[in-house]
Structures are given as C-alpha cells and as structure tokens.
Protein backbone atom coordinates (compact mmCIF):
# COMPACT_ATOMS: atom_id res chain seq x y z
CA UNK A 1 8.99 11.80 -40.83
CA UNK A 2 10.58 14.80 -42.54
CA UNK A 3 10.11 18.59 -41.63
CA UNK A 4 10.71 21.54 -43.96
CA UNK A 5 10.52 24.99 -42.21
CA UNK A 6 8.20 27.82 -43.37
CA UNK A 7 8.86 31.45 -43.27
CA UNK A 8 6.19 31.88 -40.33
CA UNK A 9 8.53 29.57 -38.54
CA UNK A 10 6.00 26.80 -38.60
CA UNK A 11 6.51 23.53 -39.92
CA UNK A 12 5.62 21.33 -42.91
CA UNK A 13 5.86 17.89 -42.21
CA UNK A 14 5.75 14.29 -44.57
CA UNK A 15 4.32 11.68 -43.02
CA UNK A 16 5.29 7.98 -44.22
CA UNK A 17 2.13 5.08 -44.10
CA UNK A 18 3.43 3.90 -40.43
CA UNK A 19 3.79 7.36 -39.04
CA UNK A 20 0.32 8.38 -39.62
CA UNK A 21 -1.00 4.67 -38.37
CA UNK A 22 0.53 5.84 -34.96
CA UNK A 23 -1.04 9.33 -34.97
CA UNK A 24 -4.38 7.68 -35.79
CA UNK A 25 -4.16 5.10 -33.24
CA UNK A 26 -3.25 8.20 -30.62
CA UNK A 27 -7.16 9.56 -31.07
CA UNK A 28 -10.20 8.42 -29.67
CA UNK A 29 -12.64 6.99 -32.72
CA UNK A 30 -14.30 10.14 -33.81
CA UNK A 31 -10.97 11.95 -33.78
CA UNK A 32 -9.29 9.37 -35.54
CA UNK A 33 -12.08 8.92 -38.26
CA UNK A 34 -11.99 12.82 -38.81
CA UNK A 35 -8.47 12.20 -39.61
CA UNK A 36 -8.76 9.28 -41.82
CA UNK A 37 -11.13 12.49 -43.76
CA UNK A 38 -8.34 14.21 -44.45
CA UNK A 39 -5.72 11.87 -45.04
CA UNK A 40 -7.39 9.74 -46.97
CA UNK A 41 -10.01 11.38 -48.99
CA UNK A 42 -8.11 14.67 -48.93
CA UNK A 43 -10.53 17.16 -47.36
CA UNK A 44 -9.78 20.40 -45.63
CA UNK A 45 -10.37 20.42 -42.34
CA UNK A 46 -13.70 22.93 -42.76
CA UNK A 47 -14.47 20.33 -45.16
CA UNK A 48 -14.22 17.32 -42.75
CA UNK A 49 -16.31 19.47 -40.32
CA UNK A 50 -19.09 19.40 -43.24
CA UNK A 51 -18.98 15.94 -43.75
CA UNK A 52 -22.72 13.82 -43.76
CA UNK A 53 -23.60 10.44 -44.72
CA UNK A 54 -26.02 11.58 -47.17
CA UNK A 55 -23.21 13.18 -48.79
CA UNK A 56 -22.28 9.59 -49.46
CA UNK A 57 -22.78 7.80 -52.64
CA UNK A 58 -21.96 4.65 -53.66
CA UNK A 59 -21.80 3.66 -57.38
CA UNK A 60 -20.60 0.35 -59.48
CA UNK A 61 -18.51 1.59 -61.95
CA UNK A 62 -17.08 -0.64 -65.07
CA UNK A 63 -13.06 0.07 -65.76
CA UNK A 64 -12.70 -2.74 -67.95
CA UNK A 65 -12.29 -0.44 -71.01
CA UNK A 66 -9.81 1.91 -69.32
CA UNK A 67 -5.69 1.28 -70.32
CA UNK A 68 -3.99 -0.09 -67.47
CA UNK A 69 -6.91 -0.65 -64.94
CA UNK A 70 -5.97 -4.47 -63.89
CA UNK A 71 -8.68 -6.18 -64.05
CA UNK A 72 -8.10 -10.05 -64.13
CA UNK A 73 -9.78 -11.76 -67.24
CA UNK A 74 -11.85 -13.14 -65.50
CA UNK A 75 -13.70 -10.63 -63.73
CA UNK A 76 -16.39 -8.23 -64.78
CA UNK A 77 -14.68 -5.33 -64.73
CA UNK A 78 -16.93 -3.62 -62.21
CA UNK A 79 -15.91 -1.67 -59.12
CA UNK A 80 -17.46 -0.43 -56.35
CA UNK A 81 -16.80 3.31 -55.67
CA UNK A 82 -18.18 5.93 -52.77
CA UNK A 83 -18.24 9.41 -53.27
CA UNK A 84 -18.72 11.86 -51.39
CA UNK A 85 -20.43 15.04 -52.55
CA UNK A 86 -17.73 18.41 -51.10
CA UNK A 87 -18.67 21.94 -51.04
CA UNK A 88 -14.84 23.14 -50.61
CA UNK A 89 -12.29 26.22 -50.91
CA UNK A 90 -13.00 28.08 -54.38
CA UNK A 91 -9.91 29.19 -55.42
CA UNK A 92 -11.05 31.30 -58.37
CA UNK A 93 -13.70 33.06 -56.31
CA UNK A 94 -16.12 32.68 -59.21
CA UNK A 95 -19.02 30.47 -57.03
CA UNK A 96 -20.77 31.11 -54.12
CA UNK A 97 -20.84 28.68 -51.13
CA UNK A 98 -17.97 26.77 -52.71
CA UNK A 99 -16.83 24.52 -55.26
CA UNK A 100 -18.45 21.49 -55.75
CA UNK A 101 -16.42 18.27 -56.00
CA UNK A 102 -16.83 14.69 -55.63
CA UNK A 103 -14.29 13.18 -53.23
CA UNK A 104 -13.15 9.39 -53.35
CA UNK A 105 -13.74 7.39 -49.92
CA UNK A 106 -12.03 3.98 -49.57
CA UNK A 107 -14.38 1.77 -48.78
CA UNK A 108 -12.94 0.74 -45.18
CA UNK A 109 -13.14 4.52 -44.92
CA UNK A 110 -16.97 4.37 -45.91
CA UNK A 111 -17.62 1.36 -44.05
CA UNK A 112 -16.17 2.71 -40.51
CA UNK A 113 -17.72 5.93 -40.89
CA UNK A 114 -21.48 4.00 -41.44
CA UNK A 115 -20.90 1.84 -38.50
CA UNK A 116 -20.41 5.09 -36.59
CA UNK A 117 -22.99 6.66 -37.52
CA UNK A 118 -25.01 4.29 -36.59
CA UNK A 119 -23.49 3.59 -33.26
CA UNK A 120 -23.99 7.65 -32.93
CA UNK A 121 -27.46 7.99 -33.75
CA UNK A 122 -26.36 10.23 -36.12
CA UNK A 123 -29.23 11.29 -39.09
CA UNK A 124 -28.47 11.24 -43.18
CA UNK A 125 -28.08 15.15 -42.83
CA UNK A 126 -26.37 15.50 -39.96
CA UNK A 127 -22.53 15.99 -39.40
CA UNK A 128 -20.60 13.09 -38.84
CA UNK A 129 -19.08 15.13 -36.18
CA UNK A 130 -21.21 18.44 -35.65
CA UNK A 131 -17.96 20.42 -34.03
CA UNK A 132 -16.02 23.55 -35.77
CA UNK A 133 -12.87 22.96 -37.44
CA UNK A 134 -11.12 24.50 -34.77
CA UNK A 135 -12.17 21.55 -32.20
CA UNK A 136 -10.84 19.23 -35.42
CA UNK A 137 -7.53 21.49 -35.61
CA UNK A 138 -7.51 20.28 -31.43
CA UNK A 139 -8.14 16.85 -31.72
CA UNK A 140 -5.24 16.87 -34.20
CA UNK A 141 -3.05 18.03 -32.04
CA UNK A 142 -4.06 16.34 -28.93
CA UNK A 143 -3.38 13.26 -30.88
CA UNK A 144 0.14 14.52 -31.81
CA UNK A 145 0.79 15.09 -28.65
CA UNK A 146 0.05 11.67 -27.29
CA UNK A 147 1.94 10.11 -30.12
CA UNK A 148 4.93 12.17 -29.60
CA UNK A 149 4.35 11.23 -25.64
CA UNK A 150 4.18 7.54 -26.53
CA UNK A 151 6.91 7.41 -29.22
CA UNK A 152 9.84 9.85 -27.56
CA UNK A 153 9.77 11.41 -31.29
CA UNK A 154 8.37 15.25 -30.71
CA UNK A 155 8.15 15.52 -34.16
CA UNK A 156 4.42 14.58 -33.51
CA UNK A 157 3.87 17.68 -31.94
CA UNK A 158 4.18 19.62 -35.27
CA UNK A 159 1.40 17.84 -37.42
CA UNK A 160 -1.64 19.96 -38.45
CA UNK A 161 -4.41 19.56 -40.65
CA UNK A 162 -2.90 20.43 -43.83
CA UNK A 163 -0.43 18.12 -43.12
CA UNK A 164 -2.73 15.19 -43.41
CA UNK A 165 -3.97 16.45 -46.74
CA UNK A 166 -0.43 17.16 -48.04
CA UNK A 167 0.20 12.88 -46.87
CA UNK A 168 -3.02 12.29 -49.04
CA UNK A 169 -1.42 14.59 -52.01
CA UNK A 170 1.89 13.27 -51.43
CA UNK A 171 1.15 9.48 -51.54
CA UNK A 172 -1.58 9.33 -54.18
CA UNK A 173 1.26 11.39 -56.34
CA UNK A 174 4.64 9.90 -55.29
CA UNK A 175 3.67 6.32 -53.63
CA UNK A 176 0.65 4.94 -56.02
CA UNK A 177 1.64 7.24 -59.02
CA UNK A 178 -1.92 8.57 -59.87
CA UNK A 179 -2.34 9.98 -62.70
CA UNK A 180 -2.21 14.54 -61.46
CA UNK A 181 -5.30 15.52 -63.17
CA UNK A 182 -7.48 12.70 -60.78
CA UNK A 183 -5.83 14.12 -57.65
CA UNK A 184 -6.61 17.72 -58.54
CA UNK A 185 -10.07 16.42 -59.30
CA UNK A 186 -10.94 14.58 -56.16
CA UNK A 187 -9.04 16.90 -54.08
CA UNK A 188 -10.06 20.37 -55.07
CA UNK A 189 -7.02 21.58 -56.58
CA UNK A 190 -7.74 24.17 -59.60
CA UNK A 191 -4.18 24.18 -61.39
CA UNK A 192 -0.92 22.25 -61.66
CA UNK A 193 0.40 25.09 -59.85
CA UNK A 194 -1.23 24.35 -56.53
CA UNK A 195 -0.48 20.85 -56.63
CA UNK A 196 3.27 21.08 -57.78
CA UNK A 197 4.38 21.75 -53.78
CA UNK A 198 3.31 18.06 -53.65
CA UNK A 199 5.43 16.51 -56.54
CA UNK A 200 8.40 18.76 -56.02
CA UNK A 201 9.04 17.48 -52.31
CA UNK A 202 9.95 13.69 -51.84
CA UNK A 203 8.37 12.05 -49.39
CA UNK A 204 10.90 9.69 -47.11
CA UNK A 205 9.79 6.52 -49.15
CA UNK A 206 10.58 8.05 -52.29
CA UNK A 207 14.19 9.27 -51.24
CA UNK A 208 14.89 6.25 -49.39
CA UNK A 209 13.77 3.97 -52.73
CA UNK A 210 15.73 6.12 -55.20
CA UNK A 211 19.04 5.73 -53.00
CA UNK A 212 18.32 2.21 -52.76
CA UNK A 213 17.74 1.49 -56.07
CA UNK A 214 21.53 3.10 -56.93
CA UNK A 215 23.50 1.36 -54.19
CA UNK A 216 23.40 4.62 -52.44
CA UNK A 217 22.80 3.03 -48.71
C-alpha cells in the first residue's frame, strides 16, 4: 500500500485489490460487509450506518444502445443492476436531511448483504447494522489491527473509513477507467474539484503499470 501524510499528521493511504481482500478477511461478517459498503459502493461511513434493504432496488436495464458497453451479439443487451437509494453529505448546503443519490451495489455485494439479512432477522426498514458510525470507524480499525498483526505490515494500522471510499474512487477512476461524471454520480461528489484528489494520486497499480510498460523495472 502507499501512504501520503496530511498536515494533521494523519495518514492517507491507497489500497491495491489484494490489500483490502486481507483487511476484509481480518473482520467478523458484519464488519466486513460494512466495509465492502464503503469500498465498493462508495458510501461514507454515516452513510453505511444508514444502510436498509428496502433501500435496495434492483432493475434490468438495456445497454445495448450505449457506445462501448460490450455486449456480445448475441445477447440481449440487458443487465441486471441494484441500487441503493443514499441520503448523504450535501456539499452545497442547499437540502435538508441530505442529498439524495442512487448508489451502485455489485451484485455479490447485494447478494451477501440479503443472505444476512436474513440470517439476522433483520426487517426491510431496518439497518443492516443498527450501530453509530463511530462503532463502524472501530470495527475498521480493529480489523486493521488484526491484519497488520497477521501480516507484520503496520501499515494496516493507519486505514480509516475514508480510506475505503478513496480505494472505491481510486479504482473505479484509475483501474476500470470509468467514465468521472458516473463516479461523482454514484458517489456523491458535487464537482470535479472534489473528485480530482482521486485522479491526481496514482494508485500502486497504476505506477507500477506505467514503469512497466517503459522498461522502467
């Protein structure tokens, strides 16, 4: 992983795919699917606290007619797509009781966090998790902890919510080359601005490839 100081003296850190497979695998399952909410689908960790299964949605959607999609010519075109309904962070201050998005879930994602709720007992309307974001902020580190513990690499130790959001920003961006305007839309960012921290900082993948791909190793 990489680490960039901040002026508070705290740390940013970049995650690659295999790093954050081992902090997941450090958590007990309702830890590690709280994660996989902010890693994954990009939430805040207020946001993950929020999070229902009636907030789920699941749609067919056809991408047949958009440029580049893939789809073989001999398919229908039609995906299947969960969303999930987020109340998050208004930047702009102009709405009350957030700003409404609609979040992407994967669907192992969707189908893990179904299988737990019903394991749970857990209603439509309830919270997937029903603790505050701080006891998410603790389960975060606990499980950095354990992975630094089980690794040797303290590194671990530094990893904090927004980190897993800035590995969801990072990899959608730099890894899978989404287009910016979808990221700022599924992940509640309201300008190029707040998402430019994200493409200006290579993730270890990136720098690794470009040196690579110049004879530079």
């Amino acid at each position: 992983m990489r680490l960039e100081s901040n002026r508070d003296g705290s740390m940013k850190v970049w995650l690659t795919e295999p790093e954050y497979e081992v902090l997941v695998d450090s958590a007990d399952e309702q830890a590690a699917l709280a994660m996989a909410y902010g890693a994954e689908v990009g939430l805040r960790v207020s946001e993950i606290a929020a999070v229902t299964r009636g907030a789920h949605r699941e749609t067919a959607v056809d991408v047949s007619a958009v440029p580049g999609a893939g789809v073989p010519d001999n398919a229908t075109g039609t995906v299947k797509v969960t969303w999930l309904a987020v109340y998050g962070k208004d930047t702009s201050g102009e709405r009350d009781g957030g700003k409404r998005r609609d979040a992407l879930v994967p669907d192992s994602l969707a189908t893990s966090a179904r299988l737990y709720q019903l394991e749970a007992g857990i209603n439509d309307d309830e919270p997937l998790f029903d603790v505050t974001p701080r006891t998410i902020r603790s389960w975060i580190t606990d499980a950095g902890v354990t992975a630094a513990t089980s690794t040797g690499n303290d590194d671990y130790r530094k990893v904090s919510p927004h980190d897993l959001r800035r590995y969801f920003a990072t990899r959608m961006l730099q890894v899978h080359g989404l287009n910016p305007e979808v990221v700022m839309e599924v992940g509640g960012w309201d300008s190029y601005q707040a998402l430019r921290p994200y493409l200006q900082s290579p993730v270890e993948e990136v720098i690794a490839a470009e040196y690579a791909a110049n004879g530079l190793l």
